[in-house]
ModelCIF file with pLDDT and N, C-alpha, C, O atoms, coordinates in Angstrom:
data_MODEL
#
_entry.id   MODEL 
#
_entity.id                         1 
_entity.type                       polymer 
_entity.pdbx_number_of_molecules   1 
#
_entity_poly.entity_id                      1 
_entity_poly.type                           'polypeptide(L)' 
_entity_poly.nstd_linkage                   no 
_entity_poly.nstd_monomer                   no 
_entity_poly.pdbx_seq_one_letter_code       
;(UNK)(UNK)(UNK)(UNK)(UNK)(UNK)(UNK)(UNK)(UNK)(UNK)(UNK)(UNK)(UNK)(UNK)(UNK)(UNK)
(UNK)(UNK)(UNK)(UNK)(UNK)(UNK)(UNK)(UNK)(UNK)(UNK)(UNK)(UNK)(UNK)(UNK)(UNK)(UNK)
(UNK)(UNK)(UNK)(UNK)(UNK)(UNK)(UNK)(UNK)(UNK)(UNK)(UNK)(UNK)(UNK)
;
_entity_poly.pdbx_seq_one_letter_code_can   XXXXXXXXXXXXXXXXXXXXXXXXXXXXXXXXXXXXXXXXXXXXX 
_entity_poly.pdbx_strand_id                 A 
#
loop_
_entity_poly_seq.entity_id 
_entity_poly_seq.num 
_entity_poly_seq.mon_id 
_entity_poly_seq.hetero 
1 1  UNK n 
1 2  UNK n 
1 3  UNK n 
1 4  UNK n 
1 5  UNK n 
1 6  UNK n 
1 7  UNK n 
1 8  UNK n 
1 9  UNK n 
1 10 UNK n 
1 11 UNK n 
1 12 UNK n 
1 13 UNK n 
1 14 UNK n 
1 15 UNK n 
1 16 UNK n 
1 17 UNK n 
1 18 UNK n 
1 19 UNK n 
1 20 UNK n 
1 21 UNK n 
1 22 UNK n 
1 23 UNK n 
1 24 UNK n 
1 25 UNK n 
1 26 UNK n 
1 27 UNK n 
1 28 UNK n 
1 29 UNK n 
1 30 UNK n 
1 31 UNK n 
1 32 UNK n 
1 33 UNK n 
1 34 UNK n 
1 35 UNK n 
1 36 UNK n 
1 37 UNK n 
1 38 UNK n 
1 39 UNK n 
1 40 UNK n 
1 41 UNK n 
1 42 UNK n 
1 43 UNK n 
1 44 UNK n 
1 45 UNK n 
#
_struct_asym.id          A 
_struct_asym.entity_id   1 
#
loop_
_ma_qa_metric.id 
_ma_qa_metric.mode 
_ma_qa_metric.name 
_ma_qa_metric.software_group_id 
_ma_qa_metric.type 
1 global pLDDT . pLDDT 
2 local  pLDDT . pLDDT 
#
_ma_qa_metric_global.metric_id      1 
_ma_qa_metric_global.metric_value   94.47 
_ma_qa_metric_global.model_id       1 
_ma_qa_metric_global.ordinal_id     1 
#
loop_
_ma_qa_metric_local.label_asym_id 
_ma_qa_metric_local.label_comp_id 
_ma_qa_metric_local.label_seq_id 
_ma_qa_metric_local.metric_id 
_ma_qa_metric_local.metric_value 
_ma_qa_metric_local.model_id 
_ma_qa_metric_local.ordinal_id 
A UNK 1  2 98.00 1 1  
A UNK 2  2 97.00 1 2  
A UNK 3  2 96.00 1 3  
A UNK 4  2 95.00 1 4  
A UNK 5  2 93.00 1 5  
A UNK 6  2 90.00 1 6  
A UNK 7  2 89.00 1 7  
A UNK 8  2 85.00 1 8  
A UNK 9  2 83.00 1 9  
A UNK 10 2 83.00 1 10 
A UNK 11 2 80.00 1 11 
A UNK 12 2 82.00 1 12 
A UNK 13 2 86.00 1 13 
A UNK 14 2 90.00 1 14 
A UNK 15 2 94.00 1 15 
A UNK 16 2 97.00 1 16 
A UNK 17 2 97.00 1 17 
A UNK 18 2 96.00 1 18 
A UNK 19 2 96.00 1 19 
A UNK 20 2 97.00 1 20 
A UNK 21 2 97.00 1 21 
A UNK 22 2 96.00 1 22 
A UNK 23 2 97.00 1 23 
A UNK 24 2 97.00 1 24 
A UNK 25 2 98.00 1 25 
A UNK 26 2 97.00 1 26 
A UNK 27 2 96.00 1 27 
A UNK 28 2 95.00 1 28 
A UNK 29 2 96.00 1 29 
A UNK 30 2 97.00 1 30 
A UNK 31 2 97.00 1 31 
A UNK 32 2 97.00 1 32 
A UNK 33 2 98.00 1 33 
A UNK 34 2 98.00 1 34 
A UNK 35 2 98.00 1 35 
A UNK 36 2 98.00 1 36 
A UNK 37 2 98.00 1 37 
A UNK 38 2 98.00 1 38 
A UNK 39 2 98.00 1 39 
A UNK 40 2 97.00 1 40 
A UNK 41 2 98.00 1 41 
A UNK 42 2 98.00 1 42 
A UNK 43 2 96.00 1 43 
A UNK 44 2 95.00 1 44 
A UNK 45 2 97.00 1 45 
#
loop_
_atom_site.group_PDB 
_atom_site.id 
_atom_site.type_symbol 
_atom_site.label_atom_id 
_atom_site.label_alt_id 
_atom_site.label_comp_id 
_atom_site.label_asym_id 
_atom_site.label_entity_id 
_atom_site.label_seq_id 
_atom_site.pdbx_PDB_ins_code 
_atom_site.Cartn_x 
_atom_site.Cartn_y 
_atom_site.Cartn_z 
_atom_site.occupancy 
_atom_site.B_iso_or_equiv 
_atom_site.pdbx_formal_charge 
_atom_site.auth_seq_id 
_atom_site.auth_comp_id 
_atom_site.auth_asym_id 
_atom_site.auth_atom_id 
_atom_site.pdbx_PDB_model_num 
ATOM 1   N N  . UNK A 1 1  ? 0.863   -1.184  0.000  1.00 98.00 ? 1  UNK A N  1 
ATOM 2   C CA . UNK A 1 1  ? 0.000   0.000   0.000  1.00 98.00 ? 1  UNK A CA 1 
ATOM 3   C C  . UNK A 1 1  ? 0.895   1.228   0.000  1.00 98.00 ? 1  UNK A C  1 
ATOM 4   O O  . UNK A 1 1  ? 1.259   1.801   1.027  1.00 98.00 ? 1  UNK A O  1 
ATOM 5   N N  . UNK A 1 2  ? 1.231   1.594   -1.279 1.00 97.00 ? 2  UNK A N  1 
ATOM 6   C CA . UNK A 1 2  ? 1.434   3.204   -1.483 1.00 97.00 ? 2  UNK A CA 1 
ATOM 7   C C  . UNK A 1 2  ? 0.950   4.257   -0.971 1.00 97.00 ? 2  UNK A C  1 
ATOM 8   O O  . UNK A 1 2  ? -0.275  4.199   -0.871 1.00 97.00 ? 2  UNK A O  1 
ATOM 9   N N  . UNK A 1 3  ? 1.419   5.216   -0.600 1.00 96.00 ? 3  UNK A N  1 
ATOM 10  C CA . UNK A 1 3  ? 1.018   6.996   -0.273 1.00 96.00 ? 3  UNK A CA 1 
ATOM 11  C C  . UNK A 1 3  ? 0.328   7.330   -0.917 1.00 96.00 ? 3  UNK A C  1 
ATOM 12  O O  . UNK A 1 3  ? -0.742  7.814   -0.545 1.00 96.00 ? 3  UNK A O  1 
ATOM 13  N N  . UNK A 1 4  ? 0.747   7.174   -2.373 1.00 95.00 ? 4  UNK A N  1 
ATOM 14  C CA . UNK A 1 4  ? 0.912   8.359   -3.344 1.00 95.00 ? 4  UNK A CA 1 
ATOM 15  C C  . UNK A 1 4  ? 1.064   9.748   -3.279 1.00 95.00 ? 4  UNK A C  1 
ATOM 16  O O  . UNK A 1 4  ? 0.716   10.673  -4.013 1.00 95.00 ? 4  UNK A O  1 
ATOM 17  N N  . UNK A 1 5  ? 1.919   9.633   -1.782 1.00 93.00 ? 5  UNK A N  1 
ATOM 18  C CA . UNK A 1 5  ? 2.192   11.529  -2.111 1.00 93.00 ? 5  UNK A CA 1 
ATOM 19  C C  . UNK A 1 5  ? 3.861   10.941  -1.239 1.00 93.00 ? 5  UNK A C  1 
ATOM 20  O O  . UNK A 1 5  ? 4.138   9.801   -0.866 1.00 93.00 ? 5  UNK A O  1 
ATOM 21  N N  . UNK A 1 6  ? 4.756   12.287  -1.135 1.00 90.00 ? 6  UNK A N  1 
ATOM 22  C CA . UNK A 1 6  ? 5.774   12.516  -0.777 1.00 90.00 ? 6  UNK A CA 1 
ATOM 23  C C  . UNK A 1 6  ? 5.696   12.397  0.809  1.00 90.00 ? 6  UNK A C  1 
ATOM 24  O O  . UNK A 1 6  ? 5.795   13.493  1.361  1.00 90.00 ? 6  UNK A O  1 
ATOM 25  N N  . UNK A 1 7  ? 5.564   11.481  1.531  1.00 89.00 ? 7  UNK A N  1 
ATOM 26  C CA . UNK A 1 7  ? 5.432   11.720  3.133  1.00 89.00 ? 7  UNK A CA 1 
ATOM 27  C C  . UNK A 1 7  ? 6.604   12.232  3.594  1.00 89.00 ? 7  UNK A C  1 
ATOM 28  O O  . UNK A 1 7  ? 6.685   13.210  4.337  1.00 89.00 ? 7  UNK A O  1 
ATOM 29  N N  . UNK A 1 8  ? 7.941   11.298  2.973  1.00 85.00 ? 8  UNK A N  1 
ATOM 30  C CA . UNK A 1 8  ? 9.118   11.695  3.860  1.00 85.00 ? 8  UNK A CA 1 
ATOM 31  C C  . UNK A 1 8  ? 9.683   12.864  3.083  1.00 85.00 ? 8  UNK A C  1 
ATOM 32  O O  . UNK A 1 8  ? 10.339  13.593  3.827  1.00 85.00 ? 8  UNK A O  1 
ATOM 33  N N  . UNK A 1 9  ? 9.642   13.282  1.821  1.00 83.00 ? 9  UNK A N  1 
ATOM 34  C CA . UNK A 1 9  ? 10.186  14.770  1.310  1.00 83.00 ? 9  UNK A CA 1 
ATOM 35  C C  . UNK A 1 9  ? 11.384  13.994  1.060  1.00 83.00 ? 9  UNK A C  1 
ATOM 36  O O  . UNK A 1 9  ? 12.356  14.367  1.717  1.00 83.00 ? 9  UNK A O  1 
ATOM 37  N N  . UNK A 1 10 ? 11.588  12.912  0.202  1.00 83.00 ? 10 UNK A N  1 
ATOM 38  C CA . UNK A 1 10 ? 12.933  12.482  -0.448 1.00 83.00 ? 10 UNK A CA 1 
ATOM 39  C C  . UNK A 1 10 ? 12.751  12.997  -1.617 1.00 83.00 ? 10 UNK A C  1 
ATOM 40  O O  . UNK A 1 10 ? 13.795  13.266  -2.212 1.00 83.00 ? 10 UNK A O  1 
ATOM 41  N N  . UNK A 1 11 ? 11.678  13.251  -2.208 1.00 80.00 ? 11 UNK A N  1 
ATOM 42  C CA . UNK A 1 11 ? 11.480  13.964  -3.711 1.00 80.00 ? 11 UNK A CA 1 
ATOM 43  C C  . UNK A 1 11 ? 10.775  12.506  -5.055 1.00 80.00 ? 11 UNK A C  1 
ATOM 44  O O  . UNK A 1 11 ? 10.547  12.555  -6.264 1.00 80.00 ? 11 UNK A O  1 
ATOM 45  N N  . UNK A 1 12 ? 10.646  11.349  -3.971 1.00 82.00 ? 12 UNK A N  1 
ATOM 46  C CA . UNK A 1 12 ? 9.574   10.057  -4.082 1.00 82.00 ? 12 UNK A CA 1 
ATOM 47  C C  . UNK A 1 12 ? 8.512   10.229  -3.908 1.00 82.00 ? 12 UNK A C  1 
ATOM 48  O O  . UNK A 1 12 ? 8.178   10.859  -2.904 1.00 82.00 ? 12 UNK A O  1 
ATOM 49  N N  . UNK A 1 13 ? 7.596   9.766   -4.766 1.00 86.00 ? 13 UNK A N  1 
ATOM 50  C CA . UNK A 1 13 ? 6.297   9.557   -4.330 1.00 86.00 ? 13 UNK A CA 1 
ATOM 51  C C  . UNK A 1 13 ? 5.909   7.388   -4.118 1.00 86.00 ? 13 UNK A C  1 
ATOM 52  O O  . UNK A 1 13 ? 5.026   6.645   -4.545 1.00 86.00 ? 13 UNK A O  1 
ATOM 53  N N  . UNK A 1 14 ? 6.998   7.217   -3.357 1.00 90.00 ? 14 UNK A N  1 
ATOM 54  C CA . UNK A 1 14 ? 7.215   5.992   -2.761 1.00 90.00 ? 14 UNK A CA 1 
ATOM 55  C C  . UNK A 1 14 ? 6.500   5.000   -2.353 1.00 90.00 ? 14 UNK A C  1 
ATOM 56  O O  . UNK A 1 14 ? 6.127   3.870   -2.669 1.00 90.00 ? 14 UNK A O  1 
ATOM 57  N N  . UNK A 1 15 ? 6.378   6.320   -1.003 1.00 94.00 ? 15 UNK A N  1 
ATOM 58  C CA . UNK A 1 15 ? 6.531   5.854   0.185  1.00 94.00 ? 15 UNK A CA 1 
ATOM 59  C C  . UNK A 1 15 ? 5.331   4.608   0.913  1.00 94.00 ? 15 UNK A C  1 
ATOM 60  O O  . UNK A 1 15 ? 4.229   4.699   0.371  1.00 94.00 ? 15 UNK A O  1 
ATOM 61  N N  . UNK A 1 16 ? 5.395   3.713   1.815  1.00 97.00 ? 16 UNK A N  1 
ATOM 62  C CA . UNK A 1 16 ? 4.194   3.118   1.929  1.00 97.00 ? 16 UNK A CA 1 
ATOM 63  C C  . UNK A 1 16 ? 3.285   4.143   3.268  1.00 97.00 ? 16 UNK A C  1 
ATOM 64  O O  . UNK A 1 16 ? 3.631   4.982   4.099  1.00 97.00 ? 16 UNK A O  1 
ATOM 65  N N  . UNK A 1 17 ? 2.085   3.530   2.892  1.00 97.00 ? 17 UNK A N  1 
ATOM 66  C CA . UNK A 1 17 ? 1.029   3.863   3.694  1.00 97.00 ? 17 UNK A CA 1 
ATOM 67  C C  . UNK A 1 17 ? 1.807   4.085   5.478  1.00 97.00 ? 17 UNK A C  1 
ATOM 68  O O  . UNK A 1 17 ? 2.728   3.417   5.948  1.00 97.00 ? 17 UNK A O  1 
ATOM 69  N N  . UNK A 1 18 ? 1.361   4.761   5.871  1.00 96.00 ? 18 UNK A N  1 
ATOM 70  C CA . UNK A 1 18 ? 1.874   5.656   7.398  1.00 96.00 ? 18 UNK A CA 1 
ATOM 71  C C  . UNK A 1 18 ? 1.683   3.766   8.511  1.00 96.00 ? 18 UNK A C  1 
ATOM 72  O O  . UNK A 1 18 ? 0.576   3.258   8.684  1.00 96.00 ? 18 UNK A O  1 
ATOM 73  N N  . UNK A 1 19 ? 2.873   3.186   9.001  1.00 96.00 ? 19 UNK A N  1 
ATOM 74  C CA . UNK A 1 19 ? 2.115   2.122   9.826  1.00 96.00 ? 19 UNK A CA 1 
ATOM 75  C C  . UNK A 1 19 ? 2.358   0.349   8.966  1.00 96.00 ? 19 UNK A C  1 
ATOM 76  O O  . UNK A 1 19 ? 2.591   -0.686  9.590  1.00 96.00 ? 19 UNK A O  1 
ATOM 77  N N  . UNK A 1 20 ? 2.253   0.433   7.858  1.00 97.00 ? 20 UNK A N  1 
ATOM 78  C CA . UNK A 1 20 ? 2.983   -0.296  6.547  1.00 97.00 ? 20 UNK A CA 1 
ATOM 79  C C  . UNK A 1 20 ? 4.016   -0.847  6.103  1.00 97.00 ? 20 UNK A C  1 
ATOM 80  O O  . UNK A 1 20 ? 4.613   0.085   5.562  1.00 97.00 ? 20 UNK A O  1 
ATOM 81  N N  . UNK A 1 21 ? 4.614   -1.749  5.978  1.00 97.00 ? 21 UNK A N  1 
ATOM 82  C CA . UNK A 1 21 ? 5.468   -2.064  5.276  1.00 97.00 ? 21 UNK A CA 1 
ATOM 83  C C  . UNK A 1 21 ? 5.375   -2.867  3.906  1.00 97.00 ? 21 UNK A C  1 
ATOM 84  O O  . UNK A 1 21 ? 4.219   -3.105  3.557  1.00 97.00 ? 21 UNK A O  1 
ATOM 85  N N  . UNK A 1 22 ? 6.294   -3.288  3.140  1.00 96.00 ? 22 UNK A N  1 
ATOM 86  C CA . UNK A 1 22 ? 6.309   -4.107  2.010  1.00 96.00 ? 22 UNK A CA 1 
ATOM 87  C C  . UNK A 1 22 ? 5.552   -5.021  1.782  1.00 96.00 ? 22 UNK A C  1 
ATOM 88  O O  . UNK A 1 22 ? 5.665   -6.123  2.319  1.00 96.00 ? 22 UNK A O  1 
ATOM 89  N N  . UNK A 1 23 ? 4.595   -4.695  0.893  1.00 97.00 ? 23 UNK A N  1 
ATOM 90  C CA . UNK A 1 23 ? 4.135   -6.568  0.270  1.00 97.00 ? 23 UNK A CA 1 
ATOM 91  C C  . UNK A 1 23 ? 2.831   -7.108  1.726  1.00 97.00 ? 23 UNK A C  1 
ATOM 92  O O  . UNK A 1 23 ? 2.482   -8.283  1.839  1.00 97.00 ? 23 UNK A O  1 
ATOM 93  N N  . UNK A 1 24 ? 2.290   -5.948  2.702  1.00 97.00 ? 24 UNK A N  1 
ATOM 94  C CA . UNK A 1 24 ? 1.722   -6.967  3.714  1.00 97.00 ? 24 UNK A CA 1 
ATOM 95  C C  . UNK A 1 24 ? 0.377   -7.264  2.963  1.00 97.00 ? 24 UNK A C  1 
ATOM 96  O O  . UNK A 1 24 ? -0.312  -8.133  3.498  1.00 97.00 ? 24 UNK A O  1 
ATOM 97  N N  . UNK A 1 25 ? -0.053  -6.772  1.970  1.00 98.00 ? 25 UNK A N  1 
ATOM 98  C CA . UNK A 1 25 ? -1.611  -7.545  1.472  1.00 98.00 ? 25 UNK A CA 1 
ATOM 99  C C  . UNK A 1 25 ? -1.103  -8.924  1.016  1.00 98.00 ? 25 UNK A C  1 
ATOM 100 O O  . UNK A 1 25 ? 0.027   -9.294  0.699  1.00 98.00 ? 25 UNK A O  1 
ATOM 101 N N  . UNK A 1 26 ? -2.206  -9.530  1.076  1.00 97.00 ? 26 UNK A N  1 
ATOM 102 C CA . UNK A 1 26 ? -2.864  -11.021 0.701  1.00 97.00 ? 26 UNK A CA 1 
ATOM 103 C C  . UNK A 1 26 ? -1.965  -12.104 1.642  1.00 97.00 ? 26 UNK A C  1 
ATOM 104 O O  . UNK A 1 26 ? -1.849  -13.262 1.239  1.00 97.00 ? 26 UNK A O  1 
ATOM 105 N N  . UNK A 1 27 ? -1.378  -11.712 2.823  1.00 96.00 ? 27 UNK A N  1 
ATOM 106 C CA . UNK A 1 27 ? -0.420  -12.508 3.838  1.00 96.00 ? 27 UNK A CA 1 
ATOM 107 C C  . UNK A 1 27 ? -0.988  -12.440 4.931  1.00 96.00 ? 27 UNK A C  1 
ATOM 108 O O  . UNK A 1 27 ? -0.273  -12.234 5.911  1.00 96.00 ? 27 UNK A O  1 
ATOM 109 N N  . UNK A 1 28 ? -2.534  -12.598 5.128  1.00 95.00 ? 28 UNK A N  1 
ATOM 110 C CA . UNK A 1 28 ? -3.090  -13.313 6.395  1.00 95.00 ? 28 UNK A CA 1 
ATOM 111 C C  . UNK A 1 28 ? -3.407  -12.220 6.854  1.00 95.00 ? 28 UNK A C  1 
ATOM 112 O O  . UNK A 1 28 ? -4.598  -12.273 7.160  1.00 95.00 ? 28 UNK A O  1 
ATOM 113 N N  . UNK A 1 29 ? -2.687  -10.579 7.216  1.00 96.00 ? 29 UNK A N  1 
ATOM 114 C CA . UNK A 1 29 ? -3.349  -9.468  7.828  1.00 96.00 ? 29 UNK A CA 1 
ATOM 115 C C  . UNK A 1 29 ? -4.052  -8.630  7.136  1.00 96.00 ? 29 UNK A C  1 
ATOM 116 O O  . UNK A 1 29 ? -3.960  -7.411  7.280  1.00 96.00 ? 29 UNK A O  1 
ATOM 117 N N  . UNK A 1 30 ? -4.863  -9.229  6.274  1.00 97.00 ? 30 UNK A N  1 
ATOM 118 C CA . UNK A 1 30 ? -5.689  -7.583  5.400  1.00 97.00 ? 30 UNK A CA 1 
ATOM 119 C C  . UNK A 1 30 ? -6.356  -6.964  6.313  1.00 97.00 ? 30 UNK A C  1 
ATOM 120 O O  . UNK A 1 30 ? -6.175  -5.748  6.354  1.00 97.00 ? 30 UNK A O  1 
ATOM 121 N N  . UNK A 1 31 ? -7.248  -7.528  7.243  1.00 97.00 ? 31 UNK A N  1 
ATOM 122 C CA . UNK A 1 31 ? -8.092  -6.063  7.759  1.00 97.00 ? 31 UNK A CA 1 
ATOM 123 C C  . UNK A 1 31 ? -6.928  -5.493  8.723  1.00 97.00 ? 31 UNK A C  1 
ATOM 124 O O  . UNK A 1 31 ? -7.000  -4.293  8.989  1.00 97.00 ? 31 UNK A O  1 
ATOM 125 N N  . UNK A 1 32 ? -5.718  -6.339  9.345  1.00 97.00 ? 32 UNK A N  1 
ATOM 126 C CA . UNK A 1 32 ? -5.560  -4.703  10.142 1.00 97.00 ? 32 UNK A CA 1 
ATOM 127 C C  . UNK A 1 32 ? -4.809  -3.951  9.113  1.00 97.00 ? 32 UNK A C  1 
ATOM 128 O O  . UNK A 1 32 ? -4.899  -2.725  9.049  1.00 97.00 ? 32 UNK A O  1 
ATOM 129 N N  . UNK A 1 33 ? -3.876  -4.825  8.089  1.00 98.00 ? 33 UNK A N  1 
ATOM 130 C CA . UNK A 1 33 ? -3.506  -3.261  6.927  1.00 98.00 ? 33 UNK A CA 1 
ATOM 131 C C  . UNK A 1 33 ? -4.458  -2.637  6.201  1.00 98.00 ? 33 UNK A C  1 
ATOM 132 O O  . UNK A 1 33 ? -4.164  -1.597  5.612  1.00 98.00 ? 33 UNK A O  1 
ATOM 133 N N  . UNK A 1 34 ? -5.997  -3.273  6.113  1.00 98.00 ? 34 UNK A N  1 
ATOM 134 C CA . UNK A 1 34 ? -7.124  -2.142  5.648  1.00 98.00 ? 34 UNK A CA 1 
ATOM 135 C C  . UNK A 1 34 ? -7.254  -1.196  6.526  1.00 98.00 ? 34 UNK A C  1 
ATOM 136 O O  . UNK A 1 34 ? -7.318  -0.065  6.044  1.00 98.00 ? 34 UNK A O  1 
ATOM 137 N N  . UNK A 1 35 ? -7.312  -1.280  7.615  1.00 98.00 ? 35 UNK A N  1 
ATOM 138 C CA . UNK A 1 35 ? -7.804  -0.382  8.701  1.00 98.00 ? 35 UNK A CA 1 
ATOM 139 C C  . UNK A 1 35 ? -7.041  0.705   8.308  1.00 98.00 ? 35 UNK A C  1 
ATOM 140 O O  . UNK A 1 35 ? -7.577  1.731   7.887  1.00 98.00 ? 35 UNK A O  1 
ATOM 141 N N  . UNK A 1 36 ? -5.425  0.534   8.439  1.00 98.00 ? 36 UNK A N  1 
ATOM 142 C CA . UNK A 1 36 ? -4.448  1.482   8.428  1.00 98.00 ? 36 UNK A CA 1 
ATOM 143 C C  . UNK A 1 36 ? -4.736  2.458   7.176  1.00 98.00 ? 36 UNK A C  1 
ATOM 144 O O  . UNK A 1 36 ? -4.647  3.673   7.349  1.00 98.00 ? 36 UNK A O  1 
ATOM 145 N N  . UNK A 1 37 ? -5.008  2.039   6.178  1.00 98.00 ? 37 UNK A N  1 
ATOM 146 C CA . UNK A 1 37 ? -4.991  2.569   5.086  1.00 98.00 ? 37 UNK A CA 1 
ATOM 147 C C  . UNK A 1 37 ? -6.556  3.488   4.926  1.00 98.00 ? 37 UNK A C  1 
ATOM 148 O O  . UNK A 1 37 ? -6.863  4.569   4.423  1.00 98.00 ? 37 UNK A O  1 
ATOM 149 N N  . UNK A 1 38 ? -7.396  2.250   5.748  1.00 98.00 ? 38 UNK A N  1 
ATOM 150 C CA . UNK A 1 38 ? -8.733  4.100   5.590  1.00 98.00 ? 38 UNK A CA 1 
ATOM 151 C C  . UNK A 1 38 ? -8.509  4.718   6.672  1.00 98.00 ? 38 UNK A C  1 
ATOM 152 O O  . UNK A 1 38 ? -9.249  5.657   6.967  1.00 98.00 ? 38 UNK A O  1 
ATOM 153 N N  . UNK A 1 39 ? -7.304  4.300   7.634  1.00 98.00 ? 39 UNK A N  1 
ATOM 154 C CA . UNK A 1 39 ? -7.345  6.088   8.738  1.00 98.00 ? 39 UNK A CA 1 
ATOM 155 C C  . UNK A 1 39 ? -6.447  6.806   7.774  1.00 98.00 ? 39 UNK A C  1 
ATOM 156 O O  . UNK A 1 39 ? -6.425  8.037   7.794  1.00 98.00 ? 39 UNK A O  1 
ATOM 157 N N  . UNK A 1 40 ? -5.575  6.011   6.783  1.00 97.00 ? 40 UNK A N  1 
ATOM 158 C CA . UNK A 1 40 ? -4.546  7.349   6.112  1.00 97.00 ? 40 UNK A CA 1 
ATOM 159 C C  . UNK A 1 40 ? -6.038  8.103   5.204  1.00 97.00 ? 40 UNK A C  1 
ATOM 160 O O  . UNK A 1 40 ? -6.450  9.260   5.285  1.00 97.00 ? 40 UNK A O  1 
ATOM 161 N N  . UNK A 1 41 ? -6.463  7.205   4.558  1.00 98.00 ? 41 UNK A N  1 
ATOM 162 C CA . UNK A 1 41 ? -7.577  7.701   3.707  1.00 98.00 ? 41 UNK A CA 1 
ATOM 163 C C  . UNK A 1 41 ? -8.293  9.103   4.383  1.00 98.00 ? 41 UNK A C  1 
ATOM 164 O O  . UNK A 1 41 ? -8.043  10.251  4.014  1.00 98.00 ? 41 UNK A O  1 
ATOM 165 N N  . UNK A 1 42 ? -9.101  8.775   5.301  1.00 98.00 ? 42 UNK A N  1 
ATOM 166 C CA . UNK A 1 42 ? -9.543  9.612   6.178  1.00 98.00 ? 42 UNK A CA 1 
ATOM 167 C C  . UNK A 1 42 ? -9.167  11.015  6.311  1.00 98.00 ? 42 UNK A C  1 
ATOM 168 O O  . UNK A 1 42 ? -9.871  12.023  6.251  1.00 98.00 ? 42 UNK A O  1 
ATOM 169 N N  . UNK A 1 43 ? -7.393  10.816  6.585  1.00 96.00 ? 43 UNK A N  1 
ATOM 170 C CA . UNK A 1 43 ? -6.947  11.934  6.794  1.00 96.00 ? 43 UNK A CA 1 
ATOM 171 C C  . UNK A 1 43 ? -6.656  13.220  5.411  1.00 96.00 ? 43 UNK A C  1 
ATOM 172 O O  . UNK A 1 43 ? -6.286  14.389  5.521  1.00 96.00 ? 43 UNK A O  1 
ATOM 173 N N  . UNK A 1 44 ? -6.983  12.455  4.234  1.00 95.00 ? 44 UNK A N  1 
ATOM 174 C CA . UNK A 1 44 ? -7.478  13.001  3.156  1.00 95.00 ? 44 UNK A CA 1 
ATOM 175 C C  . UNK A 1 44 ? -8.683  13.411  2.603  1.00 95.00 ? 44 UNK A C  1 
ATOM 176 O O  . UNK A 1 44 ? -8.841  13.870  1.472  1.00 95.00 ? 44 UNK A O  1 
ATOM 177 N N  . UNK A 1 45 ? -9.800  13.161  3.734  1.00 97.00 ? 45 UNK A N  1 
ATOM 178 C CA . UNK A 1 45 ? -10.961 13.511  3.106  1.00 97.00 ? 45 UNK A CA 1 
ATOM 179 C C  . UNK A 1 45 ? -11.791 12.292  2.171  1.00 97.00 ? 45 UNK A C  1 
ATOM 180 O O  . UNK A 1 45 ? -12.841 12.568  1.590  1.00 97.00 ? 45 UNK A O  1 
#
């Protein structure tokens, strides 16, 4: 799960979701990395 915006200001639009690391969909934890991803959502409106 991607940002799609610049979180850390490396001049990437990289970065993963705030809480995230590499590759965690379809490896047994989707809802708590869904969760994570609609509070980032959230914080976009």
């Amino acid at each position: 799960a991607t940002a799609g915006v610049d979180v850390n200001g490396d001049g990437n639009n990289t970065d993963f979701v705030p809480g995230t690391t590499r590759n965690v969909f379809n490896r047994g934890t989707d809802t708590q990395m869904l969760a994570l991803v609609n509070a980032y959502r959230a914080t976009a409106g």
